[in-house]
Every structure is written in C-alpha cells, then in structure tokens.
N, C-alpha and C. Protein backbone atom coordinates (compact mmCIF):
# COMPACT_ATOMS: atom_id res chain seq x y z
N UNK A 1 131.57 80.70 114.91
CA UNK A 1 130.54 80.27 115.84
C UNK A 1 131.23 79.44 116.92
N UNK A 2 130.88 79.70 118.18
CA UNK A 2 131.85 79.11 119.35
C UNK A 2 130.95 77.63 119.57
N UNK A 3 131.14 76.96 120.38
CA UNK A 3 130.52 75.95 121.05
C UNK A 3 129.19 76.31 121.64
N UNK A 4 129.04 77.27 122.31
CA UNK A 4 127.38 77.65 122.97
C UNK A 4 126.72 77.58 121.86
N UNK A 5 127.06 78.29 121.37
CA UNK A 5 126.49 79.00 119.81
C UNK A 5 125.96 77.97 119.10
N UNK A 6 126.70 77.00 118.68
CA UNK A 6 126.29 75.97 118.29
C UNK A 6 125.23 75.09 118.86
N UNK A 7 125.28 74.79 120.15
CA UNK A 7 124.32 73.75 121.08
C UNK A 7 122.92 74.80 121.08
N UNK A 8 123.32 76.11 121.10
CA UNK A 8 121.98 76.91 120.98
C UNK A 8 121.29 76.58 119.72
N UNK A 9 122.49 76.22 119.02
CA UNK A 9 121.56 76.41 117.20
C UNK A 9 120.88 74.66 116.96
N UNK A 10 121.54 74.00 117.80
CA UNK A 10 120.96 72.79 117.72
C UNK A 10 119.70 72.71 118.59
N UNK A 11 119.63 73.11 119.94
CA UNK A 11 118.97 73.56 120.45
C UNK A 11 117.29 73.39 119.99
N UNK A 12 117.29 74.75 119.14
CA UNK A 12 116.12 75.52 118.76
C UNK A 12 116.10 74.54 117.48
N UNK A 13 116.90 73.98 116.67
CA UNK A 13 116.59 73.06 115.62
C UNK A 13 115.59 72.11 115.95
N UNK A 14 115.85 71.15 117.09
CA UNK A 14 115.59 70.35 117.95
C UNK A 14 113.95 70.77 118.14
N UNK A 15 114.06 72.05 119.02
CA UNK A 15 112.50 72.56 119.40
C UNK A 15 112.01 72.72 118.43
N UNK A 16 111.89 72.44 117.18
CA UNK A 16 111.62 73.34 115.82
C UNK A 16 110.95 71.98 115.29
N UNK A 17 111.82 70.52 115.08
CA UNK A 17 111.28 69.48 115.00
C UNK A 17 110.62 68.99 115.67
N UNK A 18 110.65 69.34 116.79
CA UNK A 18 110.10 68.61 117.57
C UNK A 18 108.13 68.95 117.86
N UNK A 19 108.52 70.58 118.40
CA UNK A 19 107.12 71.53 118.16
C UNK A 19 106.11 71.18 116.25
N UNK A 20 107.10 70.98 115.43
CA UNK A 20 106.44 71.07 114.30
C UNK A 20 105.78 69.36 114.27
N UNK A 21 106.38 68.48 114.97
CA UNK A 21 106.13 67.01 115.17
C UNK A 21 104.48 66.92 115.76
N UNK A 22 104.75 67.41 117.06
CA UNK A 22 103.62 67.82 118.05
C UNK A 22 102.29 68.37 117.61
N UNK A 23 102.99 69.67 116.52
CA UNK A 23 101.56 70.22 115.54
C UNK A 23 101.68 69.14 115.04
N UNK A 24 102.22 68.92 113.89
CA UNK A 24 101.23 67.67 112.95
C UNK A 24 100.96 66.39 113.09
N UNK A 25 101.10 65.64 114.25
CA UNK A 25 100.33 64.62 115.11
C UNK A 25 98.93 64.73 115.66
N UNK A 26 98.99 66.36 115.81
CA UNK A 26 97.44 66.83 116.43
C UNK A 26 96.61 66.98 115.20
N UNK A 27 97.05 67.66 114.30
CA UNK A 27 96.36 67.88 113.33
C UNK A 27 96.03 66.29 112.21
N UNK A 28 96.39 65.50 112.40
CA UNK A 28 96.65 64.21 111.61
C UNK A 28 95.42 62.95 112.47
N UNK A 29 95.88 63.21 114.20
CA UNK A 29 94.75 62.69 114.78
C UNK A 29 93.29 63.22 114.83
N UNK A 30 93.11 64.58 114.86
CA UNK A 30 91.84 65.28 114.78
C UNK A 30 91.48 64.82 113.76
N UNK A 31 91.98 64.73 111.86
CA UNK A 31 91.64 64.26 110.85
C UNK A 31 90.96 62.57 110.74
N UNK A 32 91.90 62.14 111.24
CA UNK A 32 91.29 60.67 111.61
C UNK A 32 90.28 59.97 111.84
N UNK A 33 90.07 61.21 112.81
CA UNK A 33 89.05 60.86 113.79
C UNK A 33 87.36 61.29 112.58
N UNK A 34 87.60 61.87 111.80
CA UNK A 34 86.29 62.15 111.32
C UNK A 34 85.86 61.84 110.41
N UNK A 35 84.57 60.74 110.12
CA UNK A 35 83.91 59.90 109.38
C UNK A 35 83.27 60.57 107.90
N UNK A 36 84.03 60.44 107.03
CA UNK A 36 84.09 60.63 106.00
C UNK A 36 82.57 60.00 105.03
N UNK A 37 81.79 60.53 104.29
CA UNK A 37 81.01 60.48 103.60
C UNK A 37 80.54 61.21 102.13
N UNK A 38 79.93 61.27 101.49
CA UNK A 38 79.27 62.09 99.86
C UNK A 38 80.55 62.19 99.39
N UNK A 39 80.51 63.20 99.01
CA UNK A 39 81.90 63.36 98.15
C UNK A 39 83.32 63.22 98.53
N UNK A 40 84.27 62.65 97.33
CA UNK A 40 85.80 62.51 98.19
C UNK A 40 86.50 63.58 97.46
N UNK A 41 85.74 64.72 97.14
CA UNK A 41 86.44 65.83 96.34
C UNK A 41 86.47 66.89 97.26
N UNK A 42 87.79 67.62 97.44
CA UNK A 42 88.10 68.88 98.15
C UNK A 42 87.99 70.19 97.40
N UNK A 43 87.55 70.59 97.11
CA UNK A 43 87.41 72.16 96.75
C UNK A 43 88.15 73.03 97.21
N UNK A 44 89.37 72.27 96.79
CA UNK A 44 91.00 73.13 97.40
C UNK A 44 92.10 72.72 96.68
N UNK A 45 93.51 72.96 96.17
CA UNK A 45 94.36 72.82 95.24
C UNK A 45 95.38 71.82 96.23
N UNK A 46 95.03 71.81 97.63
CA UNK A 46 96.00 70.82 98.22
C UNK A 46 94.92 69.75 99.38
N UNK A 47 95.26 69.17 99.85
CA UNK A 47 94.24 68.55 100.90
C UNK A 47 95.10 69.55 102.59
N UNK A 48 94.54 70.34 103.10
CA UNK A 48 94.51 71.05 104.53
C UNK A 48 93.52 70.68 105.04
N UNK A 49 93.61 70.39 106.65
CA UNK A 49 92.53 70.11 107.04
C UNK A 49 91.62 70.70 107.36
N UNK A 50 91.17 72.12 107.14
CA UNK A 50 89.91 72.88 107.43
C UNK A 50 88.98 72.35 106.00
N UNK A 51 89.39 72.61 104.81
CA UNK A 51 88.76 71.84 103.59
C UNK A 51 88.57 70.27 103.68
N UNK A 52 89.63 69.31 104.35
CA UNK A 52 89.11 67.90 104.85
C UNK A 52 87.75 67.83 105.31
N UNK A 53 87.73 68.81 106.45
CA UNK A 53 86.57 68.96 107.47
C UNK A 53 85.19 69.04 106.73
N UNK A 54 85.32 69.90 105.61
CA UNK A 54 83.89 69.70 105.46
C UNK A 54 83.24 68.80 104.57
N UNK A 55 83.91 67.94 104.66
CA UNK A 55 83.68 66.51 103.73
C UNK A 55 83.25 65.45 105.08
N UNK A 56 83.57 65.88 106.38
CA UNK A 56 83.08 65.04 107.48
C UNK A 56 81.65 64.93 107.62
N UNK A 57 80.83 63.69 108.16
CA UNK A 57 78.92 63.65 107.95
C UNK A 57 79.00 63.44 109.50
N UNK A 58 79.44 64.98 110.37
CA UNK A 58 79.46 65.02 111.45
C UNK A 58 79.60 66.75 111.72
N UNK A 59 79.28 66.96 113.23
CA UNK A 59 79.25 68.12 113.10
C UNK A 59 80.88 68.38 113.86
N UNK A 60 81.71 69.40 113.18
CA UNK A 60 83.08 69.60 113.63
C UNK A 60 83.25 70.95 114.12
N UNK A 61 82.39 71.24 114.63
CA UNK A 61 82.80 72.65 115.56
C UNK A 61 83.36 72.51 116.43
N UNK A 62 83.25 71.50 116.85
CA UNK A 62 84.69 71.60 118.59
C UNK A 62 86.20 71.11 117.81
N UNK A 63 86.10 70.35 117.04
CA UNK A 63 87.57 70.25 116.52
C UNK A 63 88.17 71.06 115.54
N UNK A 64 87.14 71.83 114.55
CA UNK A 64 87.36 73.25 114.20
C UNK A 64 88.12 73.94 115.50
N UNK A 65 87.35 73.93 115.66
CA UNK A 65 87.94 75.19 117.34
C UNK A 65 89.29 74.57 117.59
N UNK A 66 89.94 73.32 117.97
CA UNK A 66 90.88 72.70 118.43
C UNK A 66 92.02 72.95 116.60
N UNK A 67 91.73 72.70 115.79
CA UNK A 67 92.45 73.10 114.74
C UNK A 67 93.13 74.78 114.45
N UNK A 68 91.97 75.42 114.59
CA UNK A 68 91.84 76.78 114.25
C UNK A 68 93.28 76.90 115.75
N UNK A 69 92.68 76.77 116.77
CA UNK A 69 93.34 76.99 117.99
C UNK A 69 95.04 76.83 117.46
N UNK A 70 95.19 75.51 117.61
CA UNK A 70 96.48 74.80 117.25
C UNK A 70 97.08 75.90 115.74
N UNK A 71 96.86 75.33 115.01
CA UNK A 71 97.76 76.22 113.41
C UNK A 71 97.83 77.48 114.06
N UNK A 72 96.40 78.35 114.19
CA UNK A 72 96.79 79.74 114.90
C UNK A 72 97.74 80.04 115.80
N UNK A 73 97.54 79.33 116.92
CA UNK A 73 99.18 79.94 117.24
C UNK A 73 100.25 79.36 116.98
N UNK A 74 100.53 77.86 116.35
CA UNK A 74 101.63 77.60 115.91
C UNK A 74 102.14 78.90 115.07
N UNK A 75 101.26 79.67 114.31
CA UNK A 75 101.41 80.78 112.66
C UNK A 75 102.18 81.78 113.98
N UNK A 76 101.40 82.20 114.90
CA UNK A 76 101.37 83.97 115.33
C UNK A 76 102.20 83.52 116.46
N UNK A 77 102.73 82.32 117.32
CA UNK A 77 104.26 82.32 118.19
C UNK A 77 105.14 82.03 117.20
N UNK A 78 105.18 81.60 115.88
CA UNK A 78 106.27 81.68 115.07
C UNK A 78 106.26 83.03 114.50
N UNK A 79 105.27 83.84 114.40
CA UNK A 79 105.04 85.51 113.79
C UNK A 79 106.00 85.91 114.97
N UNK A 80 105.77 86.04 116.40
CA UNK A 80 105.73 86.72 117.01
C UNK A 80 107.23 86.66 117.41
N UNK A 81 108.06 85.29 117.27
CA UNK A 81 108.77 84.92 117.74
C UNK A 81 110.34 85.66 116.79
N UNK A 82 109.81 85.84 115.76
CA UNK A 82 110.53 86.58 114.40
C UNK A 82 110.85 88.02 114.56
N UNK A 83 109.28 88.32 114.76
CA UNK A 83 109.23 89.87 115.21
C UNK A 83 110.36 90.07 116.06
N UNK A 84 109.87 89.69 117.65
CA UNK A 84 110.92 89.67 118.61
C UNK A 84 112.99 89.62 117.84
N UNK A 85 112.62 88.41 117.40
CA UNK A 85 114.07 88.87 116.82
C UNK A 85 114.33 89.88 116.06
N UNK A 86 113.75 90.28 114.80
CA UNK A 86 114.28 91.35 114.59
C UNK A 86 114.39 92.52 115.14
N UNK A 87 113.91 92.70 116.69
CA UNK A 87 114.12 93.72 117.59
C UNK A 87 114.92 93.79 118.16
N UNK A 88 115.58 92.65 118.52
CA UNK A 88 117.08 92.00 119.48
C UNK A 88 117.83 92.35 118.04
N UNK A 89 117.78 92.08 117.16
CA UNK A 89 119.05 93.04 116.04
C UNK A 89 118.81 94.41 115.74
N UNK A 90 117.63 94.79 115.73
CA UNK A 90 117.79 96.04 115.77
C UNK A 90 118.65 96.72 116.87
N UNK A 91 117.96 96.30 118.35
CA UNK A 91 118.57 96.78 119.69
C UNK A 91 120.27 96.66 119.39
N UNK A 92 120.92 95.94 118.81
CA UNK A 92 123.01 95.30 118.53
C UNK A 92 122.86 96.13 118.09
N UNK A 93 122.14 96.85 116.71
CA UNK A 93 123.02 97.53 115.71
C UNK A 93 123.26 98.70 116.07
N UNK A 94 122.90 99.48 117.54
CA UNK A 94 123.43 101.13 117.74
C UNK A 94 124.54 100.68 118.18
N UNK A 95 124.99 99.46 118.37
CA UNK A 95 126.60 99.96 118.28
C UNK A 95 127.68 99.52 117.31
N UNK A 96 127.41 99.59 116.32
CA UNK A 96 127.77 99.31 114.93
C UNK A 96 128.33 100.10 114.04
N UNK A 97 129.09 100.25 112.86
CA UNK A 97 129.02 101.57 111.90
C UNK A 97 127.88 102.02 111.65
N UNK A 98 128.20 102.78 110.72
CA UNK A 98 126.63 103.28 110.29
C UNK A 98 126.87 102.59 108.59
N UNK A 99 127.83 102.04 108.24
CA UNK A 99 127.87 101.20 107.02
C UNK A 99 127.58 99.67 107.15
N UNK A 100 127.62 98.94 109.02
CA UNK A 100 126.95 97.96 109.19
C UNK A 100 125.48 97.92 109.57
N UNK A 101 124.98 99.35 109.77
CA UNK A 101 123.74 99.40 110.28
C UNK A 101 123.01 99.30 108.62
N UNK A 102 123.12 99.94 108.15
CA UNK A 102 122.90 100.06 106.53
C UNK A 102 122.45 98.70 105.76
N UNK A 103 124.17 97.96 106.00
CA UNK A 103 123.82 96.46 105.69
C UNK A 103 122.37 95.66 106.12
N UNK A 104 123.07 95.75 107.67
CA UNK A 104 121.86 94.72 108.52
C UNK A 104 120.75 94.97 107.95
N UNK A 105 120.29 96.82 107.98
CA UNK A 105 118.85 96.69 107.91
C UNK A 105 118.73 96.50 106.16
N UNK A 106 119.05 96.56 105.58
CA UNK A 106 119.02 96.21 103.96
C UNK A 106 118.48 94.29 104.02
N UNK A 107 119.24 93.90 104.76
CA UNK A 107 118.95 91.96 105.11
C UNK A 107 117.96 91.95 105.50
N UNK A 108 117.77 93.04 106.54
CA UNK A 108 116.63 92.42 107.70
C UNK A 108 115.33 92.99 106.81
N UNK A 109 115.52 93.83 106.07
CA UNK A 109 113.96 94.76 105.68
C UNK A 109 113.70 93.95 104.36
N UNK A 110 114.41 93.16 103.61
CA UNK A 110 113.97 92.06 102.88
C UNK A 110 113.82 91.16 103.23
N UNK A 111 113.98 90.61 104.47
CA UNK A 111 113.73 89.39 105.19
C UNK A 111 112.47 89.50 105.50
N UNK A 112 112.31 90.26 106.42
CA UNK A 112 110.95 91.13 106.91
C UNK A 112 109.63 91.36 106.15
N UNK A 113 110.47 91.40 104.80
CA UNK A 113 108.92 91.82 103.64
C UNK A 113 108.54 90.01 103.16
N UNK A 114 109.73 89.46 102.92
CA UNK A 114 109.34 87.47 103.19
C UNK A 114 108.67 87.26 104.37
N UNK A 115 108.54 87.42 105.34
CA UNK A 115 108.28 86.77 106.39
C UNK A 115 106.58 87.73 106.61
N UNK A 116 106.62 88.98 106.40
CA UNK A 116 105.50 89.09 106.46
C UNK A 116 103.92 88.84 105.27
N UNK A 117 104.91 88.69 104.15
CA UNK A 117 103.99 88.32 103.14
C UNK A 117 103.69 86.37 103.13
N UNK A 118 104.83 85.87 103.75
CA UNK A 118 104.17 84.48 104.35
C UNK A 118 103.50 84.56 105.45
N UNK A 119 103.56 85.16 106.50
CA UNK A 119 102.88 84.75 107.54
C UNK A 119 102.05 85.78 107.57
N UNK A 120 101.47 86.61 106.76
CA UNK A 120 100.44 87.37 107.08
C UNK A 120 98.93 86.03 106.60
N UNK A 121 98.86 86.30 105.11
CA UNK A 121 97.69 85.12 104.60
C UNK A 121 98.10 84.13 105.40
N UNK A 122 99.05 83.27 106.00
CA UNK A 122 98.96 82.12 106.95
C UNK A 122 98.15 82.36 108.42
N UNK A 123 98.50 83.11 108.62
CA UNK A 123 97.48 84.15 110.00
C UNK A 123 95.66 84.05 109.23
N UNK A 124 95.80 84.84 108.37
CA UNK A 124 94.25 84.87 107.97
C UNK A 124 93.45 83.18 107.58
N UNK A 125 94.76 82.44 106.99
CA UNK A 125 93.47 81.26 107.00
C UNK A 125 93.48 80.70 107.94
N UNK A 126 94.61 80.36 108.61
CA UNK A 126 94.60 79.31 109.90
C UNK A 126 94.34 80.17 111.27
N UNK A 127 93.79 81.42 111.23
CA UNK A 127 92.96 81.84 112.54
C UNK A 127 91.28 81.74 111.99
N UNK A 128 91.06 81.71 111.32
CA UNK A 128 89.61 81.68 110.53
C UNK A 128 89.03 80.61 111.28
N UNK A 129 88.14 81.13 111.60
CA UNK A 129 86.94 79.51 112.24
C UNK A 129 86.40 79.03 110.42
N UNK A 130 85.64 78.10 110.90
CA UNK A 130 85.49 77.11 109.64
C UNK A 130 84.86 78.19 108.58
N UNK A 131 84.83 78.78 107.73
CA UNK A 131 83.98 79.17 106.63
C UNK A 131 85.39 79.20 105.83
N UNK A 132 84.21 79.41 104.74
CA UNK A 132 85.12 79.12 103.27
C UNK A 132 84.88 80.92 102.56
N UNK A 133 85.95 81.18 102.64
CA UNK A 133 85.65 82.55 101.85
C UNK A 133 86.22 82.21 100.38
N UNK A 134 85.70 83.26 98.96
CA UNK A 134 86.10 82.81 97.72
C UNK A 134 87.54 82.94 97.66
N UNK A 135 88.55 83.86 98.77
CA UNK A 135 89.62 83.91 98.42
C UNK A 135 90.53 83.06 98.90
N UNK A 136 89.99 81.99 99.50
CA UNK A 136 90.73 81.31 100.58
C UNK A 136 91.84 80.76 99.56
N UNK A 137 91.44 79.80 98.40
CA UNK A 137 92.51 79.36 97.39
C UNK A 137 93.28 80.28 97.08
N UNK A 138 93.27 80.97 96.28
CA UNK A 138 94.06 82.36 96.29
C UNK A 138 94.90 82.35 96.97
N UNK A 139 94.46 82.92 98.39
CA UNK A 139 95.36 83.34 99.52
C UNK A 139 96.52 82.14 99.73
N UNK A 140 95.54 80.81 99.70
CA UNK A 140 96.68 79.19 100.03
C UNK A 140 97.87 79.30 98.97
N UNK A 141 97.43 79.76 97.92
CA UNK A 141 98.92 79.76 96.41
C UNK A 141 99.49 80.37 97.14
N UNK A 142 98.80 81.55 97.44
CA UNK A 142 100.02 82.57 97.53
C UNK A 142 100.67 82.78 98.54
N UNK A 143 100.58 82.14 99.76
CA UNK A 143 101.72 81.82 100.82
C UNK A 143 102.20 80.35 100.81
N UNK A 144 101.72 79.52 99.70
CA UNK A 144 102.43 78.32 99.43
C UNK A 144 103.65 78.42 97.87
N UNK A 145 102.88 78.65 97.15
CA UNK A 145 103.74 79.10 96.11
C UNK A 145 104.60 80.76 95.83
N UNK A 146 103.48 81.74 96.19
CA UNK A 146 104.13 82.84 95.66
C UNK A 146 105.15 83.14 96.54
N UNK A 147 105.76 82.81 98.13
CA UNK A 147 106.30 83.48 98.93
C UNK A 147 107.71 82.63 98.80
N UNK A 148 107.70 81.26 98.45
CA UNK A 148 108.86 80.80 97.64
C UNK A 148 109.78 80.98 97.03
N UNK A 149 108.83 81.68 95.89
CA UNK A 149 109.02 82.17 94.40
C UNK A 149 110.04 83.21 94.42
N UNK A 150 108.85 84.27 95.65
CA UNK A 150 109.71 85.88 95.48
C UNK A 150 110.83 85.95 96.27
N UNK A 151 111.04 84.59 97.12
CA UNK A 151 112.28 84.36 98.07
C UNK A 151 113.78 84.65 97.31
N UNK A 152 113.67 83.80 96.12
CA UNK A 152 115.14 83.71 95.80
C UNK A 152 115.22 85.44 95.07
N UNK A 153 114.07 85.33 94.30
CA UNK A 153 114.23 86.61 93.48
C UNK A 153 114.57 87.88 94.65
N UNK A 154 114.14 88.20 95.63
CA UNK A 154 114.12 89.21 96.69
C UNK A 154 115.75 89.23 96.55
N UNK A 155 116.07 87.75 97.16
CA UNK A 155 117.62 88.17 97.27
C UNK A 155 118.68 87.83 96.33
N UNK A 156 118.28 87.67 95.26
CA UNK A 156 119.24 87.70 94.27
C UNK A 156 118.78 89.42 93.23
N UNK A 157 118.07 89.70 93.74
CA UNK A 157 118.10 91.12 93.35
C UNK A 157 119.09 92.03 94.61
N UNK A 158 119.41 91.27 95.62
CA UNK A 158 120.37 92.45 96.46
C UNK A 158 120.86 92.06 96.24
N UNK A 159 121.59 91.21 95.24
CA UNK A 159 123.53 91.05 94.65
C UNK A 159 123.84 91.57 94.02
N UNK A 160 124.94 92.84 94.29
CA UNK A 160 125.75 93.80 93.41
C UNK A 160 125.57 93.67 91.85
N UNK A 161 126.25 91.97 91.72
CA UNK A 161 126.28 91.79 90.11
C UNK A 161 125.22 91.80 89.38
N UNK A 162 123.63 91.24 90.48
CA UNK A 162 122.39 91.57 89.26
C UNK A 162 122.19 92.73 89.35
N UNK A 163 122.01 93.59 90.23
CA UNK A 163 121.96 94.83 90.14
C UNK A 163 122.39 95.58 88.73
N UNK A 164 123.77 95.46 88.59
CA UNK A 164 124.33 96.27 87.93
C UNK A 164 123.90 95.43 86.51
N UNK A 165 123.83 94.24 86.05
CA UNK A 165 123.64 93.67 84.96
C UNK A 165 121.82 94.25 84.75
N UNK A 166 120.89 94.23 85.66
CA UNK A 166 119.67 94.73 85.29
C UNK A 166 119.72 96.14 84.90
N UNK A 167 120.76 97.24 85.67
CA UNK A 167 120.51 98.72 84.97
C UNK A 167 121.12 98.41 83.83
N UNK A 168 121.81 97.93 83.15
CA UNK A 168 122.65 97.65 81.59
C UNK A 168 121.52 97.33 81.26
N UNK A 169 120.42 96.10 81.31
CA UNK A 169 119.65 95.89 80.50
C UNK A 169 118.68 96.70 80.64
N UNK A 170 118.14 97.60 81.38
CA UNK A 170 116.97 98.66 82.04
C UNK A 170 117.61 99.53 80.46
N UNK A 171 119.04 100.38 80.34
CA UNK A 171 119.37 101.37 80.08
C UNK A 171 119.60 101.02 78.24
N UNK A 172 119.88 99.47 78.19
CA UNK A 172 119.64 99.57 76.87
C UNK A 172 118.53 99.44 76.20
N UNK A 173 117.42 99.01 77.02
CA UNK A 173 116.18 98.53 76.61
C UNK A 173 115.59 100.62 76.46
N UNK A 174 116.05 101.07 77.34
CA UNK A 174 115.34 102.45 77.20
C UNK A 174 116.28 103.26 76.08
N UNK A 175 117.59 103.22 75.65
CA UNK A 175 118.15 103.66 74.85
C UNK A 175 117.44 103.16 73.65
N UNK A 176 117.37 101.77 73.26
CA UNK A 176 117.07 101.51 72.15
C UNK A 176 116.02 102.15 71.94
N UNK A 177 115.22 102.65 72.65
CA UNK A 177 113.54 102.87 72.59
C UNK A 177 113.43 105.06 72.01
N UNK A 178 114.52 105.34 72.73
CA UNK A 178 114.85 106.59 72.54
C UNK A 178 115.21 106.83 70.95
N UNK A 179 115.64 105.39 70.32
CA UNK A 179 116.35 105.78 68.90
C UNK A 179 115.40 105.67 67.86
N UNK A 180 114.25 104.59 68.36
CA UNK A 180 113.01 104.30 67.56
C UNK A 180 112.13 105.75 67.07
C-alpha cells in the first residue's frame, strides 16, 4: 500500500466516524427530546429508537419521519455505496487471469451474500414508518446476531484446510452409514 493509498484509507475511516457520529447524535437528540410516560417496558430484545418511540405520551410522527429518514439512508448510501464497489472490482477484473478472476469473485460473492443478508432486514426496519409488524424482532436478531454469526463461518468454510477436513468427515459419516 503506497502513501495515497493509505491517506485514502484514513480518509474514508475518518468519514466513517465521523458520518456514524452525526447519525447517532441525531438519533440520541430526537430520543431526548420525548416525554416518557405508562410503561418503561420495550417490547423489543434491545432498546432502538422506533420501539423507544412508542413509549412517548406524545404524538411522534414528525420525528418518526426524521428517524425513519436519517437510519434509511444512512442503511441504503451505505447499501448503495458497497454495491458501487463491487462494480469498480468487477470493472479491474477483465484484466486479470482467469484464475484471479475466479478468486476475486469467490471473495466478492461471499462478501456479497454478508452484506446483503445484513443490509437487506436493516433496509426493511429502518425504512418502515412507525408500525410494529410481528416480525420486526425476528428480523432485529437476525441482522444483529445471525449476520455475525454466519460471518466467520462463511469464511472459514472458504479455507482449503476446512474444506478438505469437512469432506473427510462428510465421507466418513456416509461410509459408516453405508456399513450399518
């Protein structure tokens, strides 16, 4: 990595803290701001602020709107912004082998299946105007916990050595079964 390279990567680090600062100052002051009453129980597995909201003894449709607004496109210019890249690597790789094109897209098409199974349910709750659908919890695990989860596993299943150690255990588990 040369010197540009670097100030670029600091760069976008920089915009990254900084933009993510900006969202959650907005989202932290909108919360603030709203007078809390009846119950102090959320009917949600984490405290987010669309579930905060309806614990407010006020009406929050304009800061709904200002929330929904904000997360939504923070979710879909970070969607979009991904996308875009993996098009700028696609566009490098026609001039590549065809044993580096192979690679790349092997990285990029498991990257791709992470990134869209997080930011798809992140799109659906944080563009949602205020209602509560039954799957909303659900959906929150599963781009908080499950997309984690299947992170390491995704890519420790493209390492040669598990590979080959899972068909040994695939082939004895089906041998043994052949002898039964």
């Amino acid at each position: 990595m040369n010197i540009s390279e670097a100030d670029n990567f600091t760069t976008g680090g920089k915009v990254a803290w900084v933009g993510s600062g900006i969202h959650s100052s907005t989202q932290m002051s909108l919360a603030l701001q709203l007078p809390f009453c009846g119950p102090n129980v959320i009917d949600h597995y984490f405290c987010d602020v669309q579930p905060l909201m309806l614990l407010a003894c006020m009406d929050t449709y304009v800061i709904n709107l200002l929330v929904v607004s904000n997360s939504g496109t923070i979710s879909m210019v970070s969607f979009i912004v991904l996308l875009m890249s993996y098009v700028v690597i696609l566009y490098s790789l026609r001039n590549h082998s065809a044993e580096g094109r192979r690679k790349a897209l092997s990285t990029c098409t498991t990257h791709f299946i992470v990134v869209v199974i997080f930011f798809g349910p992140r799109i659906f709750i944080y563009t949602c105007p205020q209602t509560t659908f039954s799957v909303d919890k659900m959906v929150s695990v599963f781009y908080t916990i499950g997309t984690p989860l299947l992170n390491p596993l995704i890519y420790t299943l493209r390492n040669a050595e598990v590979k080959n150690a899972m068909r040994k255990l695939w082939c004895r588990k089906f041998l043994s079964e052949d002898k039964q």
